[in-house]
N, C-alpha and C. Protein backbone atom coordinates (compact mmCIF):
# COMPACT_ATOMS: atom_id res chain seq x y z
N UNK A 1 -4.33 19.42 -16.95
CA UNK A 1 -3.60 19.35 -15.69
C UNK A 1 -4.63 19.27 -14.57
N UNK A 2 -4.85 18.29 -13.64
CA UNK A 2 -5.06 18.08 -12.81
C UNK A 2 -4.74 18.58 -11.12
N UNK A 3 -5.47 19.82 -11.03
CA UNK A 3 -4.74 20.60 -9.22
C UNK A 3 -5.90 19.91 -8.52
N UNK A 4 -4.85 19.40 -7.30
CA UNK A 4 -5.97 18.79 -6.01
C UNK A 4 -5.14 19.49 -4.74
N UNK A 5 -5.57 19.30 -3.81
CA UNK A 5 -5.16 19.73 -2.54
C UNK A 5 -5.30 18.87 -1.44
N UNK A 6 -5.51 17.68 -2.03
CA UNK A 6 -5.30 16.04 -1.29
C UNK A 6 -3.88 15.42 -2.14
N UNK A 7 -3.58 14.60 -1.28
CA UNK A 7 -2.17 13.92 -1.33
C UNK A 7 -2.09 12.59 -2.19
N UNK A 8 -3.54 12.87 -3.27
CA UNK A 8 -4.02 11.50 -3.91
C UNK A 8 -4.65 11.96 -5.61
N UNK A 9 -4.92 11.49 -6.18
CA UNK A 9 -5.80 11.37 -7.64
C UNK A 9 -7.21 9.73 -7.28
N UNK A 10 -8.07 10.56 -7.22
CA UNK A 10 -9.20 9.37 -7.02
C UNK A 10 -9.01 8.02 -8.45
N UNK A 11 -8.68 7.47 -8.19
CA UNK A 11 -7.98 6.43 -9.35
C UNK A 11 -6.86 6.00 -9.91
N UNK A 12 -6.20 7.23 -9.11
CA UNK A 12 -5.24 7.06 -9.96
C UNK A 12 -3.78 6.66 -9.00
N UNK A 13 -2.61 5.83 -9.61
CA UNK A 13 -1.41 5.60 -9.05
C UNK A 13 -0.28 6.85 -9.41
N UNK A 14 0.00 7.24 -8.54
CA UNK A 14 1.21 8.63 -8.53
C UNK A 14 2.32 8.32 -8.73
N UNK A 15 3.39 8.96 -9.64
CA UNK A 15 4.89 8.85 -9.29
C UNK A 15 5.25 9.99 -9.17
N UNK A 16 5.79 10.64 -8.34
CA UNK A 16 6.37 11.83 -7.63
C UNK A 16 7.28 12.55 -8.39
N UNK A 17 7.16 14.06 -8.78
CA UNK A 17 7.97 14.13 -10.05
C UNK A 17 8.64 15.24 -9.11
N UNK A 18 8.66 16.39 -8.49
CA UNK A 18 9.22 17.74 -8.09
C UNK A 18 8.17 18.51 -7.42
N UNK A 19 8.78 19.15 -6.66
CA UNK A 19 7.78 20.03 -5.77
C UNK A 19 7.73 20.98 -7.17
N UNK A 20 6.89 21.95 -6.98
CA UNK A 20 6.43 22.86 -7.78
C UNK A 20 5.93 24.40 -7.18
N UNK A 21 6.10 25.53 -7.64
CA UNK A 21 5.72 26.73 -6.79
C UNK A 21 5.68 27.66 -8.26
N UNK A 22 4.80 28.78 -7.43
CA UNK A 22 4.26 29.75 -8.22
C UNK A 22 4.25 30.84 -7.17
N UNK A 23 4.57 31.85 -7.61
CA UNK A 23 4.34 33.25 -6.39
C UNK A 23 3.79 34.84 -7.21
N UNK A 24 3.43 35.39 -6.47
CA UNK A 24 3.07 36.78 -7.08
C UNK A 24 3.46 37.91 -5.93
N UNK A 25 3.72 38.61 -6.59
CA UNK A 25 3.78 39.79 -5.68
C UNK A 25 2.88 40.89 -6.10
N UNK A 26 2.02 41.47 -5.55
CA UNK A 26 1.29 42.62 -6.24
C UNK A 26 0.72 43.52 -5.15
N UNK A 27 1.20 44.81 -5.62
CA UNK A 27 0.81 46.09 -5.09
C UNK A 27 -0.52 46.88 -4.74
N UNK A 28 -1.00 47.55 -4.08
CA UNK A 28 -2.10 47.89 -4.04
C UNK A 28 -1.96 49.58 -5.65
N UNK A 29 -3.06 49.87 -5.41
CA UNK A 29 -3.23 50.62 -6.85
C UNK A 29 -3.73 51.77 -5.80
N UNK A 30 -3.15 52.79 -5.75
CA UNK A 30 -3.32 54.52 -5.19
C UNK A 30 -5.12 54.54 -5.34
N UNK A 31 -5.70 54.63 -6.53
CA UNK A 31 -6.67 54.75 -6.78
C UNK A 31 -7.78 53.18 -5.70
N UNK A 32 -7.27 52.50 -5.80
CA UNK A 32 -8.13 51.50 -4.68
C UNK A 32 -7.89 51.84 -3.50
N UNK A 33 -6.60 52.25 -2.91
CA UNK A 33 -6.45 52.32 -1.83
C UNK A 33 -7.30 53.12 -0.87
N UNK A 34 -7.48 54.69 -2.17
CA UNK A 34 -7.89 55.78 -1.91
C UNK A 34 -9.48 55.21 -1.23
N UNK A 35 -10.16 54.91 -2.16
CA UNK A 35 -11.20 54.07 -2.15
C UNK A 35 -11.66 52.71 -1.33
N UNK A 36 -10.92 52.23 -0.79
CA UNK A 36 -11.02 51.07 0.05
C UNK A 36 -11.12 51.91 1.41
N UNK A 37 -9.93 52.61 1.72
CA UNK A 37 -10.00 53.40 3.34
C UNK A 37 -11.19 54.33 3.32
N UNK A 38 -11.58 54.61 1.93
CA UNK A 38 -13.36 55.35 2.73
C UNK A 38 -14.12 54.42 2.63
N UNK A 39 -14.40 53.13 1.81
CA UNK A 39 -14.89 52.27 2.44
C UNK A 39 -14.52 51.54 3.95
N UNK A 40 -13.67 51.45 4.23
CA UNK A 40 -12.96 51.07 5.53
C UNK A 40 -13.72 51.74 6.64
N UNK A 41 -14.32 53.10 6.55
CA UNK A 41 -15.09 54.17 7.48
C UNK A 41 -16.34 53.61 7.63
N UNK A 42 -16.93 53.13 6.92
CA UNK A 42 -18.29 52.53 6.66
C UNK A 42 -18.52 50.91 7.30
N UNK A 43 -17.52 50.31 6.68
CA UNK A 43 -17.29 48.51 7.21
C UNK A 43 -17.88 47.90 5.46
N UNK A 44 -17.70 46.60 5.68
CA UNK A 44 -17.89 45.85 4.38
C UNK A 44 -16.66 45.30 3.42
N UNK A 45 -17.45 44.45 2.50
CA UNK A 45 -15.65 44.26 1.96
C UNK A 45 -15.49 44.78 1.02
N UNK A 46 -14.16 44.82 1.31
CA UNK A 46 -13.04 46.08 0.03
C UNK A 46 -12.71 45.17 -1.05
N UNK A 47 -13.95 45.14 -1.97
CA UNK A 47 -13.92 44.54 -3.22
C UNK A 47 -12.63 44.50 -4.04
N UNK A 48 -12.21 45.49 -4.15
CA UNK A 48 -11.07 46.10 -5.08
C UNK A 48 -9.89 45.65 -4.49
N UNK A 49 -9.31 44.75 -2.89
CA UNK A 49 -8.29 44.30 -2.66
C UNK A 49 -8.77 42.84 -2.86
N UNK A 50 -9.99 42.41 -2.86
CA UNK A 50 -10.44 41.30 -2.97
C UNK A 50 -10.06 40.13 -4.21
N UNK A 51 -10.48 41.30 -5.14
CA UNK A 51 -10.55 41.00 -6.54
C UNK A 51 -8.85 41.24 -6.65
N UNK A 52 -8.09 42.06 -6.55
CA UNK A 52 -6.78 42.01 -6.45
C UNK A 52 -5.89 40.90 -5.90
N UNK A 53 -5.90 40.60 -5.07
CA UNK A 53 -6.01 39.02 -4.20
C UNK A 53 -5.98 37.76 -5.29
N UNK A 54 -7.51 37.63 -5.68
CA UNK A 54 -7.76 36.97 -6.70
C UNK A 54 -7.04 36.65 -7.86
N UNK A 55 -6.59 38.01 -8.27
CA UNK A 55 -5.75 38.11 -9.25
C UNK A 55 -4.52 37.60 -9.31
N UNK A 56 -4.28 37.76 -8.48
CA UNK A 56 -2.38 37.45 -7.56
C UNK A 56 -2.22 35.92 -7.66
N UNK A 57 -3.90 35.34 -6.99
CA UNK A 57 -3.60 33.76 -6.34
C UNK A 57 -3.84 33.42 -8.02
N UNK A 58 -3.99 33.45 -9.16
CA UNK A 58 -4.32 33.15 -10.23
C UNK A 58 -2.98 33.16 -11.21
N UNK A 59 -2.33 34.46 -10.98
CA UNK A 59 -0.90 34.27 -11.66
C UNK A 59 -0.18 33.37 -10.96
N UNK A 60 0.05 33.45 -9.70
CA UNK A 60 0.77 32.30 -9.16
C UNK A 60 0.26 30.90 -9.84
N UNK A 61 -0.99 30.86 -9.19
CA UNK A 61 -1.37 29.51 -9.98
C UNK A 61 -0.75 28.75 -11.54
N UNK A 62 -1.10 29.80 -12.40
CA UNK A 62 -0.57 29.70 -13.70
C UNK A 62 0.87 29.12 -13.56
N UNK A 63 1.44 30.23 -12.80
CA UNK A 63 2.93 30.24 -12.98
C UNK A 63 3.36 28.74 -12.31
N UNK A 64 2.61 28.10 -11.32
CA UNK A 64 2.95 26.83 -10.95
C UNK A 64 2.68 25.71 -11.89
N UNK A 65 1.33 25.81 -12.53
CA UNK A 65 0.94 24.99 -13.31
C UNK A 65 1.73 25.03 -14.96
N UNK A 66 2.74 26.17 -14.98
CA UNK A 66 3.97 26.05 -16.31
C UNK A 66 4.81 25.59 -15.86
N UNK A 67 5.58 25.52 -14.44
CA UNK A 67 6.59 24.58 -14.13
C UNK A 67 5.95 23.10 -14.22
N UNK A 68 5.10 22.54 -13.96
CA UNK A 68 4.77 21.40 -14.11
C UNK A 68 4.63 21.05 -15.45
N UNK A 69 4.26 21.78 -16.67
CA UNK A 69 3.86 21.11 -17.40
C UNK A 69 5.41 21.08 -18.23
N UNK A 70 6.37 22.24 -17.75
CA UNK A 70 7.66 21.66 -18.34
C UNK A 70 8.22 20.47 -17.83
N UNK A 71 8.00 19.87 -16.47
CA UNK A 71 8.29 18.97 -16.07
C UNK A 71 7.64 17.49 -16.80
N UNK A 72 6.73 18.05 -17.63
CA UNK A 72 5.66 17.17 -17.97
C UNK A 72 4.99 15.89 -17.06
N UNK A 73 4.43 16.84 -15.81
CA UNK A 73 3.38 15.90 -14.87
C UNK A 73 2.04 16.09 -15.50
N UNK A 74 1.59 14.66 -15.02
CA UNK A 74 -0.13 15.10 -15.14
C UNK A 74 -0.99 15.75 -14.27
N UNK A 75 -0.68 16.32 -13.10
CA UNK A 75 -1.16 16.44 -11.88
C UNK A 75 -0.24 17.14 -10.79
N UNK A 76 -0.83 18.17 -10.61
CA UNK A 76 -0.21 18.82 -8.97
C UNK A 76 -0.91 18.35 -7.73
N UNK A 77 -0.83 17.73 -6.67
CA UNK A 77 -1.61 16.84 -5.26
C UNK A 77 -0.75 17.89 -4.59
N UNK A 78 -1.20 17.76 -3.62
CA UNK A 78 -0.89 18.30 -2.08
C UNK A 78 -0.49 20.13 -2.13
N UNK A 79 -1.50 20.59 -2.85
CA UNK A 79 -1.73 21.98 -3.46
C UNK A 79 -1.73 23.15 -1.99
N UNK A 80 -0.89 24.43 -1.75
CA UNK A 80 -1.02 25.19 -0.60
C UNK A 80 -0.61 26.49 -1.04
N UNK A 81 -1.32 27.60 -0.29
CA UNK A 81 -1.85 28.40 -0.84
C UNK A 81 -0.98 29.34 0.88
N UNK A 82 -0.23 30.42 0.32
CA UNK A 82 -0.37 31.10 1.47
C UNK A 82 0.21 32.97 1.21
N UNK A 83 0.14 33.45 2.04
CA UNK A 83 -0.02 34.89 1.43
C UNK A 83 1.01 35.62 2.63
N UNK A 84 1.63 36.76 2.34
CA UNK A 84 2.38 37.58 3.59
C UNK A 84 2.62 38.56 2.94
N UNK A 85 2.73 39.80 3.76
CA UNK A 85 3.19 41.38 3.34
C UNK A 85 4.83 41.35 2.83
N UNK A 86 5.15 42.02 1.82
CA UNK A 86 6.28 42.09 1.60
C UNK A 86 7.19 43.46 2.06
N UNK A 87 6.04 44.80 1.51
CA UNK A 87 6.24 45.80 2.10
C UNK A 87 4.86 46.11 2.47
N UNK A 88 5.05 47.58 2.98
CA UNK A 88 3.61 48.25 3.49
C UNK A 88 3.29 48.54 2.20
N UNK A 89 1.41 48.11 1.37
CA UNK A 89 1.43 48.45 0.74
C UNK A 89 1.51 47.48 -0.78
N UNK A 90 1.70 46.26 -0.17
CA UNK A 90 2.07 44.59 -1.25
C UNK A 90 2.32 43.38 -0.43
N UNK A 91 1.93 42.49 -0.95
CA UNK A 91 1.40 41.59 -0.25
C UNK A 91 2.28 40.21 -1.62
N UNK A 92 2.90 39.30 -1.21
CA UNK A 92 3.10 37.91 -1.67
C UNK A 92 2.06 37.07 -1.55
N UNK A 93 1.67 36.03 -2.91
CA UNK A 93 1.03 34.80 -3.07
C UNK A 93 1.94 34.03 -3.45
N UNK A 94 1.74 32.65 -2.41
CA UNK A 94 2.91 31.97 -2.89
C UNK A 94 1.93 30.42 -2.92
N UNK A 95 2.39 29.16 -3.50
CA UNK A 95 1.24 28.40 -3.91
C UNK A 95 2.50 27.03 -4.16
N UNK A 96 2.60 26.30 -3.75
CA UNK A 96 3.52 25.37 -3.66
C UNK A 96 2.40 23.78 -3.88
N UNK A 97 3.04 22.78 -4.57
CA UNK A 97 2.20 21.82 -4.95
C UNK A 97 3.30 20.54 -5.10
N UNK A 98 2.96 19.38 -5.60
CA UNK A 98 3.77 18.55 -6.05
C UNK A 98 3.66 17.73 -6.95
N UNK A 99 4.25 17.94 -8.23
CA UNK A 99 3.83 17.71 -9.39
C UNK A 99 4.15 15.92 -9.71
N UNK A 100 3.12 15.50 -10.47
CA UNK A 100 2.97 14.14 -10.08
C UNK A 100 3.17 13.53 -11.83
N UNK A 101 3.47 12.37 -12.02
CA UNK A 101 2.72 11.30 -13.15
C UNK A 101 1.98 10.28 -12.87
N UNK A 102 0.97 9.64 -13.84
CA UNK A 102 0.07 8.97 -13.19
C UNK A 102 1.03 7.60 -14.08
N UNK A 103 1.30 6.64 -13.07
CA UNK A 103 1.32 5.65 -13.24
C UNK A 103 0.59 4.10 -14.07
C-alpha cells in the first residue's frame, strides 16, 4: 500500500475509490502523567506523551490503511493527519486519506 500526502502517485494514473479514515483515542497513563508534570518544572520534552502520540498516529494509521485494503485500493493520496482533546486527560488522532486504484 502506497500512503502519500500529495494528490498524485509519481507515475501513476488514479481512479478514485472512497475517502478513507482511521482514528484513535488514547489516554494519558497516571504513571506518565505523574512524571511528565515534574518534568514540566524543569522544561524539555515529555517523551512519554510523545511516544504516546506516536503510538495513537500509528493505530489510526493501520486502522485507515485496513479500510483501504478492504476496499482493495492500491494507494491512499491526499493523506491528513489531525489531533484534538476529547476529555481532560485524552486526546483523538484522526487521519483521513483517499483511497485510490492505479489505472
Amino acid at each position: 500500500m502506497i500512503l502519500v500526502n500529495t494528490d498524485f502517485v509519481t507515475g501513476k494514473t488514479v481512479n478514485t475509490i472512497s475517502i478513507v479514515k482511521g482514528s484513535m483515542i488514547q489516554s494519558k497513563h497516571v504513571g506518565r502523567d505523574i512524571m511528565s508534570s515534574l518534568k514540566s518544572l524543569v522544561g524539555g520534552e515529555l517523551t512519554s506523551y510523545s511516544e504516546m502520540i506516536n503510538e495513537a498516529r500509528a493505530n489510526a494509521t493501520k486502522r485507515m490503511v485496513e479500510e483501504a485494503e478492504k476496499l482493495n485500493a492500491d494507494a491512499i493520496i491526499n493523506i491528513r493527519y489531525s489531533s484534538s482533546a476529547v476529555t481532560q486527560g485524552a486526546a483523538e488522532i484522526l487521519v483521513v486519506g483517499t483511497a485510490v486504484n492505479f489505472i
